[in-house]
Protein backbone atom coordinates (compact mmCIF):
# COMPACT_ATOMS: atom_id res chain seq x y z
CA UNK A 1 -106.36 -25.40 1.28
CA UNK A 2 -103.52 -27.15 2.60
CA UNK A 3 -100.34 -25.27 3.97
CA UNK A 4 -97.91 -24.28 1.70
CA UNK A 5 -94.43 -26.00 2.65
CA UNK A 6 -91.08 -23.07 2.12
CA UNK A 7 -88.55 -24.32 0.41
CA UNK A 8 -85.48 -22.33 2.87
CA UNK A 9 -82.17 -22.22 0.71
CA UNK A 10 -79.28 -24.30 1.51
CA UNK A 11 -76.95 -23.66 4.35
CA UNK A 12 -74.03 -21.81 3.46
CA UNK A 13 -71.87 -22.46 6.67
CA UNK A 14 -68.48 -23.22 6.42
CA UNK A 15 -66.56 -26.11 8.14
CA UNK A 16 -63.85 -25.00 10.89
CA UNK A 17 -62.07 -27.87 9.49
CA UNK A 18 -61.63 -26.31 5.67
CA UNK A 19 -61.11 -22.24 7.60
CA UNK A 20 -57.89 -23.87 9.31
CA UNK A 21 -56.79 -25.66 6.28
CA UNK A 22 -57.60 -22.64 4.45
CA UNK A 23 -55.68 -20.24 7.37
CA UNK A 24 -52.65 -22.00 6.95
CA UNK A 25 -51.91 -22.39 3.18
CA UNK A 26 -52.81 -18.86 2.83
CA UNK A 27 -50.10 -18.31 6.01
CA UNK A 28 -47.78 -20.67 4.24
CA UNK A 29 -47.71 -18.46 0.96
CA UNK A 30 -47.75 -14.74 2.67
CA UNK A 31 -44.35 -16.66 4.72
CA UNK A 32 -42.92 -17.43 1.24
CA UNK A 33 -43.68 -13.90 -0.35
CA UNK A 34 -41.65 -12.21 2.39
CA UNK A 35 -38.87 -14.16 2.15
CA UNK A 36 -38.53 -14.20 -1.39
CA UNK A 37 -39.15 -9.89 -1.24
CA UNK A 38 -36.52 -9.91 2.16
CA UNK A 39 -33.34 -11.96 0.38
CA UNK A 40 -30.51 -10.28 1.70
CA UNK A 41 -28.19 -9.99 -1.63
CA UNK A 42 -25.37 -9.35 0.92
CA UNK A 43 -25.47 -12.73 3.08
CA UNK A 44 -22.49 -14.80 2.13
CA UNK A 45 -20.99 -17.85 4.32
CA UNK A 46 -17.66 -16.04 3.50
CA UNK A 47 -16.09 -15.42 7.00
CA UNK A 48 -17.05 -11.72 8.39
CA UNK A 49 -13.26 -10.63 9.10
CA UNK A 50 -12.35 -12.23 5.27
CA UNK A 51 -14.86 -10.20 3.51
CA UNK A 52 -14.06 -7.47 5.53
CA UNK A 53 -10.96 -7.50 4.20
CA UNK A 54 -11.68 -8.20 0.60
CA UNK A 55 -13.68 -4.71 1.13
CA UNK A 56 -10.49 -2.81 1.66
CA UNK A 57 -8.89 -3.89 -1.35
CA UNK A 58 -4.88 -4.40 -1.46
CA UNK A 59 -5.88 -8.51 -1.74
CA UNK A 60 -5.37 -10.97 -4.18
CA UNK A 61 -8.34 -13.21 -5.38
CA UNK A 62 -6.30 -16.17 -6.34
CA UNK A 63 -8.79 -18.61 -8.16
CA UNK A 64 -8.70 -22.21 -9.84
CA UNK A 65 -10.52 -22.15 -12.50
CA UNK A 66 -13.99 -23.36 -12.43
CA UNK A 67 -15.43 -26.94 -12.99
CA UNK A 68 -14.11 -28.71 -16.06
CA UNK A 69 -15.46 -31.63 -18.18
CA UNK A 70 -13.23 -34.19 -16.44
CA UNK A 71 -13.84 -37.05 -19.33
CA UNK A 72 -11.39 -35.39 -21.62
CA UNK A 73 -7.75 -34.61 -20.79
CA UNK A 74 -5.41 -31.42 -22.47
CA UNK A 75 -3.79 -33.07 -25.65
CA UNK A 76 -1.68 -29.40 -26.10
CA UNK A 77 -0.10 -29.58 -22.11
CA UNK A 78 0.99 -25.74 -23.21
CA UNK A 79 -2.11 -24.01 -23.91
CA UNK A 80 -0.63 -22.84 -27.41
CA UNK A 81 -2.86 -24.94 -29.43
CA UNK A 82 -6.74 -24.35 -29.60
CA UNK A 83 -9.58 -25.06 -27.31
CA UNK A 84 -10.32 -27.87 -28.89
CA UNK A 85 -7.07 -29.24 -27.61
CA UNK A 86 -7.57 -28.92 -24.13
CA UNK A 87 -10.15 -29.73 -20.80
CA UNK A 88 -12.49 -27.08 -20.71
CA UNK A 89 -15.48 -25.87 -18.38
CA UNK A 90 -18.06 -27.85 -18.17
CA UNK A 91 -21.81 -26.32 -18.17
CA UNK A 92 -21.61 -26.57 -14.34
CA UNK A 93 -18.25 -24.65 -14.66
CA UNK A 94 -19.64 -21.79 -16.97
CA UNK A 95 -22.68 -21.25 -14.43
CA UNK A 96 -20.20 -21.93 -11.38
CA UNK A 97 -18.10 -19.07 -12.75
CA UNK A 98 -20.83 -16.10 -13.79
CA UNK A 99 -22.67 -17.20 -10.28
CA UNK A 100 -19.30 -16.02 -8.43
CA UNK A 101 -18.55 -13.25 -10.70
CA UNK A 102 -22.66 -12.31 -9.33
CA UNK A 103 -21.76 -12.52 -5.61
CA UNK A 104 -18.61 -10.63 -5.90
CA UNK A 105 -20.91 -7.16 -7.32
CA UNK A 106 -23.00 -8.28 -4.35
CA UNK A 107 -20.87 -8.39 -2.00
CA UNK A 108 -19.22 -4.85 -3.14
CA UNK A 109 -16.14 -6.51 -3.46
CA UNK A 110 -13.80 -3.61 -5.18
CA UNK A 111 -12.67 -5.83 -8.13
CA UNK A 112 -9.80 -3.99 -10.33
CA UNK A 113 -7.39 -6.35 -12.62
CA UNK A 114 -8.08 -9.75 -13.69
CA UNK A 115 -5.47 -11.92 -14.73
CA UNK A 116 -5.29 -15.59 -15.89
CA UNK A 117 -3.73 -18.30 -17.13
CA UNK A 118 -3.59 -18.46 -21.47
CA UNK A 119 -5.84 -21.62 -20.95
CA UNK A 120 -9.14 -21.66 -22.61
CA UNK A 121 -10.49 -22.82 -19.07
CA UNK A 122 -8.96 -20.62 -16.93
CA UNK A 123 -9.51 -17.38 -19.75
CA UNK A 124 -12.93 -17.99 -19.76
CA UNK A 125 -14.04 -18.43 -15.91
CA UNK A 126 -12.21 -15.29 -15.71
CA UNK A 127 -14.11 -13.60 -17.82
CA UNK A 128 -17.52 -14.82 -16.88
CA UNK A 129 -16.48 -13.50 -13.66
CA UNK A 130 -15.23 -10.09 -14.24
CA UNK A 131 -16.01 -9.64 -18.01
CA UNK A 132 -12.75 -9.53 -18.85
CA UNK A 133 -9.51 -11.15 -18.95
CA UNK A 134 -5.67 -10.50 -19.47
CA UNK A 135 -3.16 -13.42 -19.74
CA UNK A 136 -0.05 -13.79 -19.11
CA UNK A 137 2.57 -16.83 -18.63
CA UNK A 138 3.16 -15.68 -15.24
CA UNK A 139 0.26 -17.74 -14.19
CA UNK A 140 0.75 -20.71 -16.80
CA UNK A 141 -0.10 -24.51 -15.51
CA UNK A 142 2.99 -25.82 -14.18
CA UNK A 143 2.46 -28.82 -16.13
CA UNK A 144 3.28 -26.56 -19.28
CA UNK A 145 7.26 -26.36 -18.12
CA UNK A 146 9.65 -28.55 -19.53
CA UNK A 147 11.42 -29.05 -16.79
CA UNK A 148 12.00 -27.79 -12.85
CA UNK A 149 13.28 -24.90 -13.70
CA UNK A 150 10.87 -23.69 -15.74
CA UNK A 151 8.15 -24.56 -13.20
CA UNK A 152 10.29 -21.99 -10.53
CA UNK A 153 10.52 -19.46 -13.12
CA UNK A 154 6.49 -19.50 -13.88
CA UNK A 155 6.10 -19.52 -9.65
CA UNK A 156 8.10 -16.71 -9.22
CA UNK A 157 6.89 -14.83 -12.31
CA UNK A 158 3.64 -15.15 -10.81
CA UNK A 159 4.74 -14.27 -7.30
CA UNK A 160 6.16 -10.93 -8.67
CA UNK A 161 2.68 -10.38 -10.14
CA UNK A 162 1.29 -10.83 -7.60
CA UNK A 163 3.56 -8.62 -5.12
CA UNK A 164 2.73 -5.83 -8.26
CA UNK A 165 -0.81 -6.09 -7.67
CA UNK A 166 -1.00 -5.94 -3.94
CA UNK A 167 -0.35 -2.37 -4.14
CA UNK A 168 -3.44 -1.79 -5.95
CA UNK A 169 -6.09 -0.26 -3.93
CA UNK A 170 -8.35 -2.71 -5.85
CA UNK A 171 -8.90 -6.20 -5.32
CA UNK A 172 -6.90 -8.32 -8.15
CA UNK A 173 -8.59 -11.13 -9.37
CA UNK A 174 -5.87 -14.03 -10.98
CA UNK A 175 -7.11 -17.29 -12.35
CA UNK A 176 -4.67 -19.76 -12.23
CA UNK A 177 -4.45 -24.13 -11.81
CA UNK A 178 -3.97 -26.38 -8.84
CA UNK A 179 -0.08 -26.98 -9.16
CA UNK A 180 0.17 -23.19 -9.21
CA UNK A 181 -1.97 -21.91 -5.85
CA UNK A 182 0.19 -24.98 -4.10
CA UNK A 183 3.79 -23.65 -4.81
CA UNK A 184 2.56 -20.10 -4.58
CA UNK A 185 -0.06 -20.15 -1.43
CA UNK A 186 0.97 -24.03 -0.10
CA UNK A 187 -2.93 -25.06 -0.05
CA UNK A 188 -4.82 -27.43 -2.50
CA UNK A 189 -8.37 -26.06 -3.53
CA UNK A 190 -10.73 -27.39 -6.06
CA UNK A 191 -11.85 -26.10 -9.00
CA UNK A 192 -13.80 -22.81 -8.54
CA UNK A 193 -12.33 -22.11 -5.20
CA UNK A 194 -10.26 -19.21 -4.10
CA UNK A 195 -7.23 -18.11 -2.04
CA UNK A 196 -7.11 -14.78 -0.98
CA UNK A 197 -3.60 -13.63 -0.50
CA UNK A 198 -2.58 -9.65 1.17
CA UNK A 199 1.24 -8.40 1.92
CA UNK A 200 1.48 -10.95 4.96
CA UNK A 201 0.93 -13.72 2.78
CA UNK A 202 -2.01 -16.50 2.75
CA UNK A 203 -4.97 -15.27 4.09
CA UNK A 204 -8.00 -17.68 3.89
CA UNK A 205 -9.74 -19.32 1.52
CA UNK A 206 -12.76 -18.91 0.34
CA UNK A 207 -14.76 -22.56 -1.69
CA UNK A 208 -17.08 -21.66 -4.61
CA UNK A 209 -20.23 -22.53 -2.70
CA UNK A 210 -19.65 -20.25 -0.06
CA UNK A 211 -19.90 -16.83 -2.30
């Protein structure tokens, strides 16, 4: 009877090739998983000594408002007409706003009073930032003054606010326009970015992307 022939089951090695491929996506995603678990919430490309500062409180946050939807222009130049009437935040803007208003709990950043402008733009990056809001004309657009005078008398209104607020042992958030932070801090900033202003004066400033 001839000699039965086994059958042996199919190797089951495995390549070296496919183990290193297979070594390093599994690497890869075990890299990714810590990183995502180790964020630090408090990392900020705010400078050390600034946010120090901002920590002890008796600061001014002065803010221009967040980004705007630049294809339409204010029709009311006062802010006493409605929303409609005037250039408001952009999508970008309202996410640009509640991301700082994030980084600032992060950061512990001892928030007290915020303040803005009566604009519909500046009211509401305020209070996407802080959750709340009060106006007042002492931080109006300069454009909004009929004439020189008025502009000095909204500058200095504001600058009496802000000497006010400095003695707070909070940090006073005020969210104000362009023409404003330059005759009350002499720097131009762009929308979303901050000045930060103490009892000696100007300070630093601080741009939206670096919260």
């Amino acid at each position: 009877m001839p000699a039965m022939r086994q059958t042996m089951p199919p190797s089951t090695t495995v390549r070296p090739a496919f183990v290193l491929v297979l070594s390093v996506v599994l690497s890869l995603v075990l890299l990714g998983t810590c990183s995502v678990v180790g964020h630090d919430e408090t990392a900020s490309d705010v400078d050390p000594l600034l946010l120090h500062q901002l920590r002890e409180g008796h600061t001014v946050l002065l803010f221009r408002h967040a980004l705007t939807d630049r294809s339409v222009s204010d029709l009311d130049p006062t802010a006493r007409g409605t929303c409609e009437q005037q250039r408001n935040l952009s999508a970008d803007g309202i996410e640009q706003a509640h991301h700082i208003g994030r980084r600032l709990r992060a950061l512990d950043i001892p928030v007290g009073r915020t303040f803005a402008s009566p604009f519909c733009r500046t009211v509401d990056t305020a209070e996407a930032m802080t959750g709340e809001a009060t106006t007042t004309d002492a931080f109006l657009s300069l454009t909004a003054a009929l004439d020189a005078a008025g502009a000095d008398a909204i500058t200095e209104a504001g600058r009496a606010l802000i000497a006010e607020q400095l003695q707070s042992p909070d940090v006073t958030v005020v969210v104000t326009h362009t023409q404003n932070i330059e005759a009350l801090a002499g720097v131009t900033v762009g929308e979303g970015d901050a000045v930060v202003v103490d009892a000696s004066g100007l300070v630093g400033v601080v741009h939206a992307d670096e919260w």
